[in-house]
PDB file of N, CA and C in Angstrom:
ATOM      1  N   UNK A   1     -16.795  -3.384  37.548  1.00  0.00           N
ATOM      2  CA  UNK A   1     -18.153  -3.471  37.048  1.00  0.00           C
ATOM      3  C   UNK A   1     -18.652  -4.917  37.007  1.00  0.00           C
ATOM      4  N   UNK A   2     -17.829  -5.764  36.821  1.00  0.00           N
ATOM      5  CA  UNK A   2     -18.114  -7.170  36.530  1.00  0.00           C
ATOM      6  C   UNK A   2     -18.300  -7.669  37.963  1.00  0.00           C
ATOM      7  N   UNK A   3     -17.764  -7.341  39.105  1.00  0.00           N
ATOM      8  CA  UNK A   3     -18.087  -8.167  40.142  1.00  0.00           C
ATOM      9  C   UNK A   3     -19.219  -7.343  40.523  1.00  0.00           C
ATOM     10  N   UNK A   4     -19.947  -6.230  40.070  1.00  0.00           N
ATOM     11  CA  UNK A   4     -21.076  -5.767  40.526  1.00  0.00           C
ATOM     12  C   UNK A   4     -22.308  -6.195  39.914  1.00  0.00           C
ATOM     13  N   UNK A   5     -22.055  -6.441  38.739  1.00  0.00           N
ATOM     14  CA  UNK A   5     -22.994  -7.558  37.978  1.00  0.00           C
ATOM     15  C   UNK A   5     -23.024  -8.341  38.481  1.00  0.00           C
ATOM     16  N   UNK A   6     -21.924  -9.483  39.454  1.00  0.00           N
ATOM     17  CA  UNK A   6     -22.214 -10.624  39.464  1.00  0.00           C
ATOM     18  C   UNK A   6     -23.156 -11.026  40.904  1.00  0.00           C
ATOM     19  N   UNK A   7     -22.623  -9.682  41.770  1.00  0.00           N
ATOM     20  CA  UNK A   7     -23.673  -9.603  42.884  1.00  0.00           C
ATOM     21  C   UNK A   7     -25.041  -9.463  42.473  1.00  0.00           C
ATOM     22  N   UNK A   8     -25.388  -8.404  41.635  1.00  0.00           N
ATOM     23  CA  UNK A   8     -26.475  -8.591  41.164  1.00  0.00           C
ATOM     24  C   UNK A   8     -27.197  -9.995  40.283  1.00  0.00           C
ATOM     25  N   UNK A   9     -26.192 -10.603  39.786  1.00  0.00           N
ATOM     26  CA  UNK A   9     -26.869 -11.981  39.472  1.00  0.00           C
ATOM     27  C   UNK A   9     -27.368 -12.966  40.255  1.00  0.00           C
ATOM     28  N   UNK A  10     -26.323 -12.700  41.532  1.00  0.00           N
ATOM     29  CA  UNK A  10     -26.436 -13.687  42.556  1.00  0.00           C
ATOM     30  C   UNK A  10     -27.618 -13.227  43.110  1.00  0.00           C
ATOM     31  N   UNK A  11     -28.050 -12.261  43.661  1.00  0.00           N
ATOM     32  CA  UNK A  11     -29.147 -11.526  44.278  1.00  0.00           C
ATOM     33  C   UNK A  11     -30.532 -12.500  43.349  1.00  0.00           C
ATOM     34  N   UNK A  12     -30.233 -11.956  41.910  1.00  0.00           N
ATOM     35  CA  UNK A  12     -31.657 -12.261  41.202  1.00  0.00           C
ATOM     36  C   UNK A  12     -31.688 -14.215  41.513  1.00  0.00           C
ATOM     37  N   UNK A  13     -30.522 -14.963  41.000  1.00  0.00           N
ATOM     38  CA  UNK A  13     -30.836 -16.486  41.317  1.00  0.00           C
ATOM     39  C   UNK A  13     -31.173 -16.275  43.115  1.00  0.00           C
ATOM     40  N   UNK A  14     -31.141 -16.246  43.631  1.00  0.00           N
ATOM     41  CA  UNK A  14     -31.120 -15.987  45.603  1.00  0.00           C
ATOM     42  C   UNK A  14     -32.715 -15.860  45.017  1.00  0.00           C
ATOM     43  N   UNK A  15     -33.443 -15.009  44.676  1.00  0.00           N
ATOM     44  CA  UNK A  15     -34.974 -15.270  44.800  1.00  0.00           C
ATOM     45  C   UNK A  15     -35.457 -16.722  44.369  1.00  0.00           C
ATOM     46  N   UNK A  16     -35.390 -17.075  43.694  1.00  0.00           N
ATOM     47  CA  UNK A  16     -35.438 -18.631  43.276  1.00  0.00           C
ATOM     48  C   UNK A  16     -35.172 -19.773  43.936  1.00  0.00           C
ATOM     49  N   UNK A  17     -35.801 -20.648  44.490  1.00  0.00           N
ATOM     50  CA  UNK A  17     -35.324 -21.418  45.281  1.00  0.00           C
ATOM     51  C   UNK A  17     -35.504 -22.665  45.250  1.00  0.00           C
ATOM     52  N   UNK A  18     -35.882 -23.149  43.781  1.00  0.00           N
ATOM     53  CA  UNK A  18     -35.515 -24.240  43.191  1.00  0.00           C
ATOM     54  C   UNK A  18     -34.420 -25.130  42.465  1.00  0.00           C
ATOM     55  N   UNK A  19     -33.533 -23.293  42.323  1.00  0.00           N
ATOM     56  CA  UNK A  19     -31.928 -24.132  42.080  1.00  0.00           C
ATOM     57  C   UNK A  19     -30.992 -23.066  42.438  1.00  0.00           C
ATOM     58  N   UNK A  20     -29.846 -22.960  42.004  1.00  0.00           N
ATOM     59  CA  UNK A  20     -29.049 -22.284  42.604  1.00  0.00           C
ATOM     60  C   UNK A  20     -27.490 -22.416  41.685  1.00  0.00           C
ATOM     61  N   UNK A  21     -26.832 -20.458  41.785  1.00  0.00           N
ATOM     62  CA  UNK A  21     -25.985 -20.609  41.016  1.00  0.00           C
ATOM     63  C   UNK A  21     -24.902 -21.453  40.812  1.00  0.00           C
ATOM     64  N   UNK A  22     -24.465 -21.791  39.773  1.00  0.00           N
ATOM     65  CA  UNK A  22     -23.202 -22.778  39.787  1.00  0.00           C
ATOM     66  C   UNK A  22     -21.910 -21.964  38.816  1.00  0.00           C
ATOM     67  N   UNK A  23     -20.672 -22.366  38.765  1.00  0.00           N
ATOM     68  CA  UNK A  23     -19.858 -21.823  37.936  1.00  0.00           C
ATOM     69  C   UNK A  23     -19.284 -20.797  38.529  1.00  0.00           C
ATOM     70  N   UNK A  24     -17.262 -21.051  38.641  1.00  0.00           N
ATOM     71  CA  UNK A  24     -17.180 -19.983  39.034  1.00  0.00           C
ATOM     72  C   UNK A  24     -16.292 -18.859  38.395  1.00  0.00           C
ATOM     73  N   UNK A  25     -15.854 -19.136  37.064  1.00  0.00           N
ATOM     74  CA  UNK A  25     -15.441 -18.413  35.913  1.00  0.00           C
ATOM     75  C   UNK A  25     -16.784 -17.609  35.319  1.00  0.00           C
ATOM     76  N   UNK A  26     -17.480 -18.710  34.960  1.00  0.00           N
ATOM     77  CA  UNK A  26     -18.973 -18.428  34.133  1.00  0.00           C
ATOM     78  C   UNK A  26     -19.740 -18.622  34.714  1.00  0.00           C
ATOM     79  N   UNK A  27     -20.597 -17.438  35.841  1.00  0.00           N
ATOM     80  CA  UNK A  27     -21.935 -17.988  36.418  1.00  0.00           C
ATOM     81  C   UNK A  27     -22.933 -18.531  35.630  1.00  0.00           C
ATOM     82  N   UNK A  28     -23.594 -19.311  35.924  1.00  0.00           N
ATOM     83  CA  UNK A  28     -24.709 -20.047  35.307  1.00  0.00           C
ATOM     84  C   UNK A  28     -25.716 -20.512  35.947  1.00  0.00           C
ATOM     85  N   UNK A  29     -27.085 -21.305  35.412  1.00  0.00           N
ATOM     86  CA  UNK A  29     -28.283 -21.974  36.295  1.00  0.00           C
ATOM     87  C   UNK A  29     -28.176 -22.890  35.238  1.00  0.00           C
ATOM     88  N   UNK A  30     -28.784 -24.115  35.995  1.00  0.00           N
ATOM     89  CA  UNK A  30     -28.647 -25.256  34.707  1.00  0.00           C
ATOM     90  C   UNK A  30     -30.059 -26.114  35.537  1.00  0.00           C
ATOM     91  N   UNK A  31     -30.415 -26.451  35.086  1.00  0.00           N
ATOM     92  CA  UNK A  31     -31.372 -27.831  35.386  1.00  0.00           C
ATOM     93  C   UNK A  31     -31.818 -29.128  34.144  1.00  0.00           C
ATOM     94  N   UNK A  32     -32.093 -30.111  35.041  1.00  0.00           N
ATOM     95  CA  UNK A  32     -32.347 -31.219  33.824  1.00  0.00           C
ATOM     96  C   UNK A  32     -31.143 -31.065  32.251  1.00  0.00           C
ATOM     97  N   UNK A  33     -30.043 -31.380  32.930  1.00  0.00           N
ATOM     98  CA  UNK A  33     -29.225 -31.266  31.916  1.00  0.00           C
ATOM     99  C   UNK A  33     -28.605 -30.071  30.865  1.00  0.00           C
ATOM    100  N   UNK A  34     -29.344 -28.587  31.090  1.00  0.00           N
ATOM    101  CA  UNK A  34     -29.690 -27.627  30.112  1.00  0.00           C
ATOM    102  C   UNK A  34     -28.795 -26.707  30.887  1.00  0.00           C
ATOM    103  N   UNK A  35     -28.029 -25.399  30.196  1.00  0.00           N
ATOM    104  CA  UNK A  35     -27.792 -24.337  31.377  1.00  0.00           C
ATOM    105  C   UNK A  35     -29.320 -23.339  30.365  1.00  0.00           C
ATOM    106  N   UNK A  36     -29.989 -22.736  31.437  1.00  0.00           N
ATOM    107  CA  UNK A  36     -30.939 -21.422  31.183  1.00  0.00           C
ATOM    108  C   UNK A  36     -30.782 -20.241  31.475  1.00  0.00           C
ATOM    109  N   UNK A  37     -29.395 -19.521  32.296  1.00  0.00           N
ATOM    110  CA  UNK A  37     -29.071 -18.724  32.497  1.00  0.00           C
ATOM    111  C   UNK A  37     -27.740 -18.620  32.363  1.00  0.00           C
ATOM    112  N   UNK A  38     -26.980 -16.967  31.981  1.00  0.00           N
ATOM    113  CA  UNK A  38     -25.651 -16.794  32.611  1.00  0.00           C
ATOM    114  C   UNK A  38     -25.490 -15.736  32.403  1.00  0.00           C
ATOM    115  N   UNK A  39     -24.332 -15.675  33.152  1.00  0.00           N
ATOM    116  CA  UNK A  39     -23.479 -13.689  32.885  1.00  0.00           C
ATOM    117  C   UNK A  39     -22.469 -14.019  32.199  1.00  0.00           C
ATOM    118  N   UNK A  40     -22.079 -13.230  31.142  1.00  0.00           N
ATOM    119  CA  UNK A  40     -20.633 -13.086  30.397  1.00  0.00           C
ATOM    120  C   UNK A  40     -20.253 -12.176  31.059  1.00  0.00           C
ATOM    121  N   UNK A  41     -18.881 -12.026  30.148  1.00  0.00           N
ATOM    122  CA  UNK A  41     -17.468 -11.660  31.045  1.00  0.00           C
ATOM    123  C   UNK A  41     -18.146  -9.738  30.702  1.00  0.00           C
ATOM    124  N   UNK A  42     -19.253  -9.640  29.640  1.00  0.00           N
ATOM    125  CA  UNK A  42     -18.909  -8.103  29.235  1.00  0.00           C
ATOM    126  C   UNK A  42     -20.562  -8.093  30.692  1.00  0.00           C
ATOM    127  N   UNK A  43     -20.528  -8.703  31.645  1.00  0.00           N
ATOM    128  CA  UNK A  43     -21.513  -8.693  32.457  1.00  0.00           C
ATOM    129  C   UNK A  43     -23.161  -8.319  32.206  1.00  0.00           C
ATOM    130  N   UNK A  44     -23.570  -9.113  30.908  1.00  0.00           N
ATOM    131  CA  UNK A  44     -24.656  -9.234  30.345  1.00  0.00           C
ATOM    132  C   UNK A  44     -25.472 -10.089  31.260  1.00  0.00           C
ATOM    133  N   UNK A  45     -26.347 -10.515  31.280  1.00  0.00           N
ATOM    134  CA  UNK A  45     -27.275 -11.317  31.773  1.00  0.00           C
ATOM    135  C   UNK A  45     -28.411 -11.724  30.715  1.00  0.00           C
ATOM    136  N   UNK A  46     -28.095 -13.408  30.236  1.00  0.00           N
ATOM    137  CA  UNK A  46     -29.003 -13.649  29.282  1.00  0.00           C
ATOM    138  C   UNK A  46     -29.801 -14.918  29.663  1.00  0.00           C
ATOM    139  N   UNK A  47     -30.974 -15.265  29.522  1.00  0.00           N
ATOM    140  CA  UNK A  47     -31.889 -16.044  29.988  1.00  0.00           C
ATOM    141  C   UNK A  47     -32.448 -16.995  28.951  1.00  0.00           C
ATOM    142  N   UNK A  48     -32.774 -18.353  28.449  1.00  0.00           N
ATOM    143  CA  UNK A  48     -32.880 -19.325  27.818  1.00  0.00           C
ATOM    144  C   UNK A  48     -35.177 -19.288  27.536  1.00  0.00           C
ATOM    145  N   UNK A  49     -35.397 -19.159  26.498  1.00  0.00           N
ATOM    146  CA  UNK A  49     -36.810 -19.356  26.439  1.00  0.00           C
ATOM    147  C   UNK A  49     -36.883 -20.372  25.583  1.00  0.00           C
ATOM    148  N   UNK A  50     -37.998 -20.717  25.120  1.00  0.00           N
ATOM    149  CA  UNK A  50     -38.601 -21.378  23.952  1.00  0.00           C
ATOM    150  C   UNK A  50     -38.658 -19.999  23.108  1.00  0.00           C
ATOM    151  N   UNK A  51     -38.662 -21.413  21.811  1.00  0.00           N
ATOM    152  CA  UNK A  51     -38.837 -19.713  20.586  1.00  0.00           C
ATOM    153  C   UNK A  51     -39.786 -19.139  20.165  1.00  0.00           C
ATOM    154  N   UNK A  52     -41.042 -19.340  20.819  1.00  0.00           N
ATOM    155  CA  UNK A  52     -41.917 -19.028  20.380  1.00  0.00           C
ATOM    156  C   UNK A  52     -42.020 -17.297  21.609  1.00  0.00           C
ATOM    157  N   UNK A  53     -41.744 -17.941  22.758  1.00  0.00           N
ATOM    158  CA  UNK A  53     -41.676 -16.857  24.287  1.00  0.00           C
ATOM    159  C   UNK A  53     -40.293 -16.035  23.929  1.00  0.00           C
ATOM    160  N   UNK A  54     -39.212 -16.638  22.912  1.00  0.00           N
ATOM    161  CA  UNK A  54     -38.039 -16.000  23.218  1.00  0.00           C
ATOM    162  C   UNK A  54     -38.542 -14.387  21.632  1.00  0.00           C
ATOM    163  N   UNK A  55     -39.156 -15.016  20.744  1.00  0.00           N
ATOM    164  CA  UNK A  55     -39.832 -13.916  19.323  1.00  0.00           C
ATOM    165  C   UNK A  55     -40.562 -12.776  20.743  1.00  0.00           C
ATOM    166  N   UNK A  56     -41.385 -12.928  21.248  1.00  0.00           N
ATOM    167  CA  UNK A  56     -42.512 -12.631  22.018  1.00  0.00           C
ATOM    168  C   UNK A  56     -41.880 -11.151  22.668  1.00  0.00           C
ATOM    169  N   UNK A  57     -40.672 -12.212  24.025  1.00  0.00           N
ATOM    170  CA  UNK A  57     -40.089 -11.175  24.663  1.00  0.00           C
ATOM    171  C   UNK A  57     -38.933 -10.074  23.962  1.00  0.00           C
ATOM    172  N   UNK A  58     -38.236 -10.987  22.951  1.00  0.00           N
ATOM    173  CA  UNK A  58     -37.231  -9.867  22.014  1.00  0.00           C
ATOM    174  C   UNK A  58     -38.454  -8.477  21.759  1.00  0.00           C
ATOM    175  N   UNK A  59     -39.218  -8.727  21.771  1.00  0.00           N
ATOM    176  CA  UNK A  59     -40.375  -7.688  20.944  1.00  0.00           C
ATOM    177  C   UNK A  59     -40.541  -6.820  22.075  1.00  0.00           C
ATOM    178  N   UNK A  60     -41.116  -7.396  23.360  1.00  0.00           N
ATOM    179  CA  UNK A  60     -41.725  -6.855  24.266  1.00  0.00           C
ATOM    180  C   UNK A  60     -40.827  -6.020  25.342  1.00  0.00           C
ATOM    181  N   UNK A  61     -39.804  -6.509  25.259  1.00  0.00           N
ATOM    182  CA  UNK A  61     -38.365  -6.223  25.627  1.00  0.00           C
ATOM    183  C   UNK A  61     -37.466  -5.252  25.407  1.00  0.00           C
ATOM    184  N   UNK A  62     -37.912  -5.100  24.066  1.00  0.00           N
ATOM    185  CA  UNK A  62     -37.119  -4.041  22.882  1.00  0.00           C
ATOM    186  C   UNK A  62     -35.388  -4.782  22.865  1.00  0.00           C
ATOM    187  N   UNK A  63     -35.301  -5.940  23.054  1.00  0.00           N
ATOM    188  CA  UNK A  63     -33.620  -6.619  23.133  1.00  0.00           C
ATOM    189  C   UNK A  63     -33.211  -7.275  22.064  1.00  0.00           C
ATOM    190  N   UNK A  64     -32.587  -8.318  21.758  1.00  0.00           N
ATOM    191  CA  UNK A  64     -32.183  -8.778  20.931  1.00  0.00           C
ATOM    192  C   UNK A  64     -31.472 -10.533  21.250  1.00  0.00           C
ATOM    193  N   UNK A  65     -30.747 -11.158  20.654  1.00  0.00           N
ATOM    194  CA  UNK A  65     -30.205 -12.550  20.897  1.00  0.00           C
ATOM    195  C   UNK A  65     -28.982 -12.132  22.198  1.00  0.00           C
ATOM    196  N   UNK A  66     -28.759 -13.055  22.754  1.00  0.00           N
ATOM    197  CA  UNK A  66     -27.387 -12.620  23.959  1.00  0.00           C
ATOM    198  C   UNK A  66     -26.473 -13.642  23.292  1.00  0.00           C
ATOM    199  N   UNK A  67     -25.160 -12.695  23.523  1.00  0.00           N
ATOM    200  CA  UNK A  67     -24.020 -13.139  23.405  1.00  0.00           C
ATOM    201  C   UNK A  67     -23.203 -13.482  24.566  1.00  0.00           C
ATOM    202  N   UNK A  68     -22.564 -14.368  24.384  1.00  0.00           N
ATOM    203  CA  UNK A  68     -21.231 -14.612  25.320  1.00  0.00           C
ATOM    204  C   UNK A  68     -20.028 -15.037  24.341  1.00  0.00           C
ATOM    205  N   UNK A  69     -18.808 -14.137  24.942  1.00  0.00           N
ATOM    206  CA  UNK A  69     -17.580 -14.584  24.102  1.00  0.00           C
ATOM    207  C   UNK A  69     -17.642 -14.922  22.761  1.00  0.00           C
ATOM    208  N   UNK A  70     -18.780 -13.626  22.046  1.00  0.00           N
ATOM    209  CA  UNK A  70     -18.485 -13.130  20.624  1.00  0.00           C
ATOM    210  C   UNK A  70     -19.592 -13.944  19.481  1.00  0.00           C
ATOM    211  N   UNK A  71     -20.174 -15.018  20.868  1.00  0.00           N
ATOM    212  CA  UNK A  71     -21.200 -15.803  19.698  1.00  0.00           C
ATOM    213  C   UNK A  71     -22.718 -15.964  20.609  1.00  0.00           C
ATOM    214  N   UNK A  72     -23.797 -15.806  19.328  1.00  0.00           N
ATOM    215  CA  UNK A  72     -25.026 -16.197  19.713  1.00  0.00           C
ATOM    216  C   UNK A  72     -25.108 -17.405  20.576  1.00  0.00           C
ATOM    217  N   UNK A  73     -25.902 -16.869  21.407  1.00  0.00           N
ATOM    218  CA  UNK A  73     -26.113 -18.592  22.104  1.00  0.00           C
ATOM    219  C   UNK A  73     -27.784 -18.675  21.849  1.00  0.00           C
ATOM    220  N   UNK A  74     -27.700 -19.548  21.078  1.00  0.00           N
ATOM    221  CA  UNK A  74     -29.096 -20.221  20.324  1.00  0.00           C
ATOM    222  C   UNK A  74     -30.018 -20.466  21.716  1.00  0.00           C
ATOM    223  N   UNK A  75     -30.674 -19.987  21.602  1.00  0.00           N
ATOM    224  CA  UNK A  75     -32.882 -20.010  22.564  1.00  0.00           C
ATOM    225  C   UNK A  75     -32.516 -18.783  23.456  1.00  0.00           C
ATOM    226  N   UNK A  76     -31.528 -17.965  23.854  1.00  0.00           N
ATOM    227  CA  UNK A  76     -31.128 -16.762  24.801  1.00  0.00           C
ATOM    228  C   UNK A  76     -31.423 -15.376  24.182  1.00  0.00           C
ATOM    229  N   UNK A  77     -32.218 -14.508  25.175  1.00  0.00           N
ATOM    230  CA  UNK A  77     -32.066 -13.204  25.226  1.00  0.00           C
ATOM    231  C   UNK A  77     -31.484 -12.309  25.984  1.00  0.00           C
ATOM    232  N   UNK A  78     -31.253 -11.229  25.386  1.00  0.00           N
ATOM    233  CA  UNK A  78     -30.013 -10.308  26.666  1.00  0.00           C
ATOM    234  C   UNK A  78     -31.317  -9.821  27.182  1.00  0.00           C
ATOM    235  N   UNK A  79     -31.221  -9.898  28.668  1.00  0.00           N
ATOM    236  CA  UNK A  79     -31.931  -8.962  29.073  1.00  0.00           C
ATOM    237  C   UNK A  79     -31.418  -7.694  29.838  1.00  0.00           C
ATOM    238  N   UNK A  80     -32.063  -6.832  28.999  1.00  0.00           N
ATOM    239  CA  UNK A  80     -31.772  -5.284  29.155  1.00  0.00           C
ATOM    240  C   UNK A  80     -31.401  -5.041  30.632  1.00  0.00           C
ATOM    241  N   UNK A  81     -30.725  -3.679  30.530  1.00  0.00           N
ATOM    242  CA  UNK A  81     -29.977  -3.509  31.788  1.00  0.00           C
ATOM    243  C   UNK A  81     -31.248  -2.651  32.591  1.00  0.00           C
ATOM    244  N   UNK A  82     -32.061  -2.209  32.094  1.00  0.00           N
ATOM    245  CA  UNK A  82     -33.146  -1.441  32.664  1.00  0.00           C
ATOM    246  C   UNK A  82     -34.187  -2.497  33.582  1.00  0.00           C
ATOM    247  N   UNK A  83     -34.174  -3.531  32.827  1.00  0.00           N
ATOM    248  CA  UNK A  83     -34.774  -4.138  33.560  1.00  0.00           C
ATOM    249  C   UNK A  83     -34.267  -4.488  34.425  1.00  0.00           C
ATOM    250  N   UNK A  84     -33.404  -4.856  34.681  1.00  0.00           N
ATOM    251  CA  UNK A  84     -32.610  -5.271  36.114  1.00  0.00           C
ATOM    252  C   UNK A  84     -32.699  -4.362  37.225  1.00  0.00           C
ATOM    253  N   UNK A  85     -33.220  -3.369  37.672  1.00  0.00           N
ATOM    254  CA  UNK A  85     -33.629  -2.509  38.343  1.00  0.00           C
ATOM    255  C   UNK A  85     -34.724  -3.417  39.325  1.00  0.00           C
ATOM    256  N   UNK A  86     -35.459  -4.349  38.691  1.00  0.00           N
ATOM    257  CA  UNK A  86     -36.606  -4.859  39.619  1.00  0.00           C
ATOM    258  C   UNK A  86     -36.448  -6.346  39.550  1.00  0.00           C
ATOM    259  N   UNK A  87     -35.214  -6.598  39.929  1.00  0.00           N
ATOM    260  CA  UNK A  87     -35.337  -8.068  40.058  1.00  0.00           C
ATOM    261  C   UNK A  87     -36.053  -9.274  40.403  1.00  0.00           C
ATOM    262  N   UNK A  88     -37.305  -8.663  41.145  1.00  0.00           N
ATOM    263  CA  UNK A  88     -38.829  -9.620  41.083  1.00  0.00           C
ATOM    264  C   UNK A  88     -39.206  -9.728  40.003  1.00  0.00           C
ATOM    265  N   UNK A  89     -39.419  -8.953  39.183  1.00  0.00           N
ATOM    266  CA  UNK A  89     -39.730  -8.744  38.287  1.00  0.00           C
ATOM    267  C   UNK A  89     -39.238 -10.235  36.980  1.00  0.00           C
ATOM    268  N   UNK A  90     -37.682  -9.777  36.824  1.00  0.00           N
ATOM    269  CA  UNK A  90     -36.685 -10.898  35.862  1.00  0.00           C
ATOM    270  C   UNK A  90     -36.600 -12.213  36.819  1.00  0.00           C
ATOM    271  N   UNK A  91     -37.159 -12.232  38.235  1.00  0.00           N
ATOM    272  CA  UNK A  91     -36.755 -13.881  38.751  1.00  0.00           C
ATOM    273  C   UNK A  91     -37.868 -14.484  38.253  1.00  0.00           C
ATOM    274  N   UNK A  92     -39.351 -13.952  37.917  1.00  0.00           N
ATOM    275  CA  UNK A  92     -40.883 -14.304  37.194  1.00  0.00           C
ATOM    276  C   UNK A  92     -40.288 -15.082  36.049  1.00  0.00           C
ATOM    277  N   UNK A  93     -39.285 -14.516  35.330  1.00  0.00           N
ATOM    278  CA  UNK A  93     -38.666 -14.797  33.837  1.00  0.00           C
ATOM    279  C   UNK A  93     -37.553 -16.096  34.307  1.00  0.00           C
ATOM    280  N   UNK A  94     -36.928 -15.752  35.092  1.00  0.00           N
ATOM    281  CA  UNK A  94     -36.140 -16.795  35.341  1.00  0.00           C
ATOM    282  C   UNK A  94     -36.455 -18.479  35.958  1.00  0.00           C
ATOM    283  N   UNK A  95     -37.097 -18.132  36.465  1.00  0.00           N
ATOM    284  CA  UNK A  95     -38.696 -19.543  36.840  1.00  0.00           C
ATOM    285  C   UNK A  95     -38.952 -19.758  35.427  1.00  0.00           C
ATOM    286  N   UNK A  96     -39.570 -19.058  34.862  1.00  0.00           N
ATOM    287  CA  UNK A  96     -40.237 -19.293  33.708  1.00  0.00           C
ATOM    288  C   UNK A  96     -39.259 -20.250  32.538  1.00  0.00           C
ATOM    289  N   UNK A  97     -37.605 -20.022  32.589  1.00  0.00           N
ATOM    290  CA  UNK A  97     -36.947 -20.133  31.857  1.00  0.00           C
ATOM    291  C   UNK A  97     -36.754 -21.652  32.544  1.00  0.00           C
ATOM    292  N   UNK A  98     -36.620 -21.959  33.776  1.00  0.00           N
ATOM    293  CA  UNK A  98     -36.480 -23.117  34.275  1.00  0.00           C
ATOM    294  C   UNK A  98     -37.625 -24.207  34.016  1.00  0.00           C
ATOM    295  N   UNK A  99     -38.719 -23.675  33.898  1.00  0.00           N
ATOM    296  CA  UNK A  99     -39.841 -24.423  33.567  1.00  0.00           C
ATOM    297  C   UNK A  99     -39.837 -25.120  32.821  1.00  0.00           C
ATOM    298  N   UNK A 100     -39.430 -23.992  31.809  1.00  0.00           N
ATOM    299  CA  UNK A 100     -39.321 -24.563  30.592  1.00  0.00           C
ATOM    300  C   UNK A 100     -37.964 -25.937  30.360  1.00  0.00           C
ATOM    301  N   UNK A 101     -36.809 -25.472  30.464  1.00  0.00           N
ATOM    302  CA  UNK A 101     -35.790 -26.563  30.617  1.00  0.00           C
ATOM    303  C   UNK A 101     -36.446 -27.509  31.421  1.00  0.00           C
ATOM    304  N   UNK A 102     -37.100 -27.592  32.250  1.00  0.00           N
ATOM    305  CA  UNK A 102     -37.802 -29.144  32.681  1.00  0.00           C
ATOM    306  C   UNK A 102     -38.551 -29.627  31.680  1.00  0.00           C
ATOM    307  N   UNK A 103     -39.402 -28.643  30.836  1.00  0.00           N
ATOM    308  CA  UNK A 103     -40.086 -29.788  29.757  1.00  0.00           C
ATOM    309  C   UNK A 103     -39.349 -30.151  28.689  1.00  0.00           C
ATOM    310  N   UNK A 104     -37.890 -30.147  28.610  1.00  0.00           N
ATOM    311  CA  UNK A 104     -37.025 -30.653  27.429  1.00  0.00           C
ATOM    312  C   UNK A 104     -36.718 -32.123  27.990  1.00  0.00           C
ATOM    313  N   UNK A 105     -36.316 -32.608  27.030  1.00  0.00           N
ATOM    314  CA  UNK A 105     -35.178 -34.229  27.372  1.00  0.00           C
ATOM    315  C   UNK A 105     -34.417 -33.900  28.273  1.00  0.00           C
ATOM    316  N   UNK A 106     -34.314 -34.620  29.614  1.00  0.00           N
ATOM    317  CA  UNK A 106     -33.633 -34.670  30.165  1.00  0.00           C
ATOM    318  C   UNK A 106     -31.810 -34.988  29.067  1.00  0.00           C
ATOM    319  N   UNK A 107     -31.072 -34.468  29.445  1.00  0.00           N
ATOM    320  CA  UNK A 107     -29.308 -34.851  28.694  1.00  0.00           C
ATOM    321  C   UNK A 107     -29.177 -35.209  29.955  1.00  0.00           C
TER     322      UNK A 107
END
């Protein structure tokens, strides 16, 4: 199941073509110092917002905070497995999530 998630992760970063996956235990997207995406091992897929977009989409979403390896990861939402069905759809979100990590401090 986990390497079928991870094709599917790879698929959704592959629309994006401003950066590209890294990590090969823990897939991830990172820019300007930040990671904004990843898959855990239970093959979740959680995405990095601001908190004002991250209140917004938990709502709109019907989801909740994403976990990896048993702990919140602070500004991330899981995004639902339903949605992953239309991966145009979550790469809109995944841009969006990168955007955003460009307007932080560069680390």
């Amino acid at each position: 199941m986990w390497k079928e998630k991870l094709k599917l992760y790879d698929e959704l970063v592959a629309k994006c073509e401003r950066y590209e996956r890294k990590g090969k235990t823990m897939p991830y997207t990172s820019a300007n110092g930040y990671m904004f995406s990843l898959l855990n091992k239970a093959g979740e897929i959680g995405i990095r917002f601001s908190k004002d977009v991250q209140e917004k989409y938990m709502q709109e979403f019907n989801t909740t905070f994403y976990k990896s390896y048993g702990a919140v990861m602070n500004g991330y939402i899981l995004i639902p497995e339903e949605m992953l069905k239309d991966l145009d759809k979550v790469a809109v979100y995944l841009d969006e999530s990168y955007d955003y990590v460009m307007t932080l401090e560069p680390k």
